[in-house]
N, C-alpha and C. Protein backbone atom coordinates (compact mmCIF):
# COMPACT_ATOMS: atom_id res chain seq x y z
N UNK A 1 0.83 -1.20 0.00
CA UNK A 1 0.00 0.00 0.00
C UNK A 1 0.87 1.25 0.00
N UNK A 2 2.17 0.90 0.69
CA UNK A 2 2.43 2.38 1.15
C UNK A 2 3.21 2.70 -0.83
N UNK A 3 3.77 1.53 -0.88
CA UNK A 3 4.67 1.84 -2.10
C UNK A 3 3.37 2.36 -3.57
N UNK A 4 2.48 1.48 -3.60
CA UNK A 4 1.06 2.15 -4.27
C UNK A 4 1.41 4.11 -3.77
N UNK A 5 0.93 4.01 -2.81
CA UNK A 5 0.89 5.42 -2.26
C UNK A 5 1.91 5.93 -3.38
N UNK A 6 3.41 5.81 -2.83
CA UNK A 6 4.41 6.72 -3.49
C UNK A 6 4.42 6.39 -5.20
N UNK A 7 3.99 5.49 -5.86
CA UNK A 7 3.81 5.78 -7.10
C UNK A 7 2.88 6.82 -7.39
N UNK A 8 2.10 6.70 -6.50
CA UNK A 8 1.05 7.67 -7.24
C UNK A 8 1.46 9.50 -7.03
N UNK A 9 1.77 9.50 -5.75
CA UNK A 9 2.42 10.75 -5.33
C UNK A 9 3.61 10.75 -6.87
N UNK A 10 4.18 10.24 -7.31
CA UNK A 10 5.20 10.49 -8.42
C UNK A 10 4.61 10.99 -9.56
N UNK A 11 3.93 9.79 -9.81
CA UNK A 11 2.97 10.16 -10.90
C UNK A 11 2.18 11.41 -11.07
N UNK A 12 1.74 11.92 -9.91
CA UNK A 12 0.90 13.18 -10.08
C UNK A 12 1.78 14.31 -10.14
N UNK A 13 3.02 13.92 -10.21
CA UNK A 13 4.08 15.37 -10.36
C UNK A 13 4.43 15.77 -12.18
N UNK A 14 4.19 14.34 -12.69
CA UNK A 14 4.51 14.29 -14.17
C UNK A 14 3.40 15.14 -15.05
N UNK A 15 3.69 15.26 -16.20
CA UNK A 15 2.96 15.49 -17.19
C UNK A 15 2.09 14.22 -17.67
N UNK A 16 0.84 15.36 -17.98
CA UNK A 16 -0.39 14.34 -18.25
C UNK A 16 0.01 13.45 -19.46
N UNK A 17 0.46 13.76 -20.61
CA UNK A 17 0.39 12.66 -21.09
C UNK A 17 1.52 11.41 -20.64
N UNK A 18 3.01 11.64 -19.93
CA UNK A 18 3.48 10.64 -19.48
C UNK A 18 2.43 9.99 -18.59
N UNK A 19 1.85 10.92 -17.85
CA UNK A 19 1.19 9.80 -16.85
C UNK A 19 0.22 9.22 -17.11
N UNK A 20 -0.04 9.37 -18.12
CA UNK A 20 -1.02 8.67 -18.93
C UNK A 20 -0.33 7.66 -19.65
N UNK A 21 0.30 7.73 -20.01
CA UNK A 21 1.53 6.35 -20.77
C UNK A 21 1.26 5.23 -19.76
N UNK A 22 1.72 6.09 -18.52
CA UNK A 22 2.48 5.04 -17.65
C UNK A 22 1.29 4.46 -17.04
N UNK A 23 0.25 5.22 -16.67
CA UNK A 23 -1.40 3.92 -16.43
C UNK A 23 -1.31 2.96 -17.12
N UNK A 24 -1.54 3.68 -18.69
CA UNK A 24 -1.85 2.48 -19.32
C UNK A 24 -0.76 1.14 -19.34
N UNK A 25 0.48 1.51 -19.07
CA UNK A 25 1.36 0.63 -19.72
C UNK A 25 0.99 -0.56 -17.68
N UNK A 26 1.17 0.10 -17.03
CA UNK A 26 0.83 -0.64 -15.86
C UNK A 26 -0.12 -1.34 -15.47
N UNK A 27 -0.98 -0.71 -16.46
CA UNK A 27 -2.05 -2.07 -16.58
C UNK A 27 -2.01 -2.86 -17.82
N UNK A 28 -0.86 -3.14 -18.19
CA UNK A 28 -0.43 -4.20 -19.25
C UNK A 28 -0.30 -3.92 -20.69
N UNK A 29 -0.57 -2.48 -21.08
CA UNK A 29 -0.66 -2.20 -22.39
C UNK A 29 0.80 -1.87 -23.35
N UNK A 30 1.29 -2.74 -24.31
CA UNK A 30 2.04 -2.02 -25.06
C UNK A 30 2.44 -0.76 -25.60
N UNK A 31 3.22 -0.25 -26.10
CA UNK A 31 3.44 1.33 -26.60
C UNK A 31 2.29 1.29 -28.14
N UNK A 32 2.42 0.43 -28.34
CA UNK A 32 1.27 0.22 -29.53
C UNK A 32 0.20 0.19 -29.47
N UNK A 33 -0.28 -0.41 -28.19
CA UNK A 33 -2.35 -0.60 -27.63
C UNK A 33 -2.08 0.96 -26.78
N UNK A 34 -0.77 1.85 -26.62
CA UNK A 34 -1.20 2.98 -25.49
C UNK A 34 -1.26 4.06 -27.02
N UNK A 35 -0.77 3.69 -27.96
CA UNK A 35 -0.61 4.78 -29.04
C UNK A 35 -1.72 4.61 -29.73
N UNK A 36 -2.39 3.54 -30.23
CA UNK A 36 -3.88 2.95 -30.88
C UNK A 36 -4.97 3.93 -29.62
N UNK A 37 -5.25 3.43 -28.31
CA UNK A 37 -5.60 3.91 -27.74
C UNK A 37 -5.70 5.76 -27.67
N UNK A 38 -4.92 6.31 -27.46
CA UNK A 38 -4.75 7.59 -27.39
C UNK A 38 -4.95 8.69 -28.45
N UNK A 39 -4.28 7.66 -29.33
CA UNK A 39 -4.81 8.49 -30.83
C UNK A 39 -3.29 9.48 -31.74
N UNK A 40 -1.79 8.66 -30.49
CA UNK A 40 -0.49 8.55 -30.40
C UNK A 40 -0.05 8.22 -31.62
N UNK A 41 1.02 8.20 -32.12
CA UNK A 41 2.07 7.77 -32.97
C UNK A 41 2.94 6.77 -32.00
N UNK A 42 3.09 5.80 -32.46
CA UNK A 42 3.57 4.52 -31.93
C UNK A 42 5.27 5.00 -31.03
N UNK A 43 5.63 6.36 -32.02
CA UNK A 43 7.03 6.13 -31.30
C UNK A 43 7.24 7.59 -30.35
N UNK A 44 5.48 8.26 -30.24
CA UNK A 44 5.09 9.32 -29.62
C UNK A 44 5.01 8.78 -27.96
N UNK A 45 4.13 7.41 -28.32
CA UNK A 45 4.32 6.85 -27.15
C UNK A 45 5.11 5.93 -26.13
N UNK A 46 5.93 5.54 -27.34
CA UNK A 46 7.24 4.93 -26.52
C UNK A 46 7.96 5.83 -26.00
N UNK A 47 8.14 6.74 -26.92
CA UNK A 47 8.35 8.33 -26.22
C UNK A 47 8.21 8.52 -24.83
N UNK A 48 6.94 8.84 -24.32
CA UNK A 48 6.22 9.35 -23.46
C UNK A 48 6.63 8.35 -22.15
N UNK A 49 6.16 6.94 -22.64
CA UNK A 49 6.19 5.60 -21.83
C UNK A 49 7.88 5.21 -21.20
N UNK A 50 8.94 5.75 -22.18
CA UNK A 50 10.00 5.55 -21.98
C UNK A 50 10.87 6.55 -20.89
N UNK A 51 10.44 7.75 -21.18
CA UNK A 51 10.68 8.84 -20.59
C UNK A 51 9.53 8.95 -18.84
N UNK A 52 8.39 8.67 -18.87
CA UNK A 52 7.78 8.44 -18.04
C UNK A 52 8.46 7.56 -16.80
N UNK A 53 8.79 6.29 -17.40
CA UNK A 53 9.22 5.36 -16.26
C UNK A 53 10.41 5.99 -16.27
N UNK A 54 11.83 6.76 -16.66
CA UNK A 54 12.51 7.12 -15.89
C UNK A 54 12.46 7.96 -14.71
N UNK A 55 11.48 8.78 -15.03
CA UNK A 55 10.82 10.01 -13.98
C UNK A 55 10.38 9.47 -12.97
N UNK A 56 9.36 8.29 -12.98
CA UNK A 56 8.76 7.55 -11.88
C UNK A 56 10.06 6.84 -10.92
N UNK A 57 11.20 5.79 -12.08
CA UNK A 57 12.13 5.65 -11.26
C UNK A 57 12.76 6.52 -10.39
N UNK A 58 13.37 7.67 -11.00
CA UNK A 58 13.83 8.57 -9.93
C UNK A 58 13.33 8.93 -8.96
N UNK A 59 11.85 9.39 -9.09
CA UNK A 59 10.80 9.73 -8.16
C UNK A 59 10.87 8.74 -6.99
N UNK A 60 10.99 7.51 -7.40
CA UNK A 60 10.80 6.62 -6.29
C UNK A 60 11.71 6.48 -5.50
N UNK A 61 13.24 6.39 -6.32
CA UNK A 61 14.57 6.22 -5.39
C UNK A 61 14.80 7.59 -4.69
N UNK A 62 14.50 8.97 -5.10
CA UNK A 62 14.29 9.68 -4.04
C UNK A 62 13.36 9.78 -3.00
N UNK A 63 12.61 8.76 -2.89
CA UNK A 63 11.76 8.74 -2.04
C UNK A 63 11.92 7.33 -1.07
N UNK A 64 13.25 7.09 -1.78
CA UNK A 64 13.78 5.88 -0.92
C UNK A 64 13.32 4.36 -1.12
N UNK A 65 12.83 3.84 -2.34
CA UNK A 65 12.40 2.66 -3.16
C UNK A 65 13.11 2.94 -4.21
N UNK A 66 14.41 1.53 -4.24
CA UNK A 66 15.14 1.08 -5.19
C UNK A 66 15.27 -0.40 -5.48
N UNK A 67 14.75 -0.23 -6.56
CA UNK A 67 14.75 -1.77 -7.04
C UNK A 67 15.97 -2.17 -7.91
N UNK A 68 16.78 -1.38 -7.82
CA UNK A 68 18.19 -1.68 -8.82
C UNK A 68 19.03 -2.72 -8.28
């Protein structure tokens, strides 16, 4: 729960469409079903999705969750 918590606290610091990448991709979706979906360019959203989870990573290891 608590780690739920701090994703989300991360997430709400990002830009809407990364954090929108990164829903979708966390609930199982490819850069291709998040770019079909959205209405994206396939490498708009790997884009977004790629750049997203670095932000979230950092977010998290400054917040003291490292999975490295």
């Amino acid at each position: 729960k608590q780690i739920l918590d701090q994703v989300e606290k991360v997430l709400s610091t990002m830009d809407e469409n990364r954090r929108t990448a990164i829903r979708l991709y966390l609930q199982g979706m490819t850069s291709f079903e998040i770019a079909d979906v959205r209405g994206w360019s396939e490498p708009k959203a790997r884009n977004l999705l790629y750049r997203g989870l670095k932000d979230l990573r950092a977010g998290l290891k400054s917040a003291g969750i490292d999975y490295s």
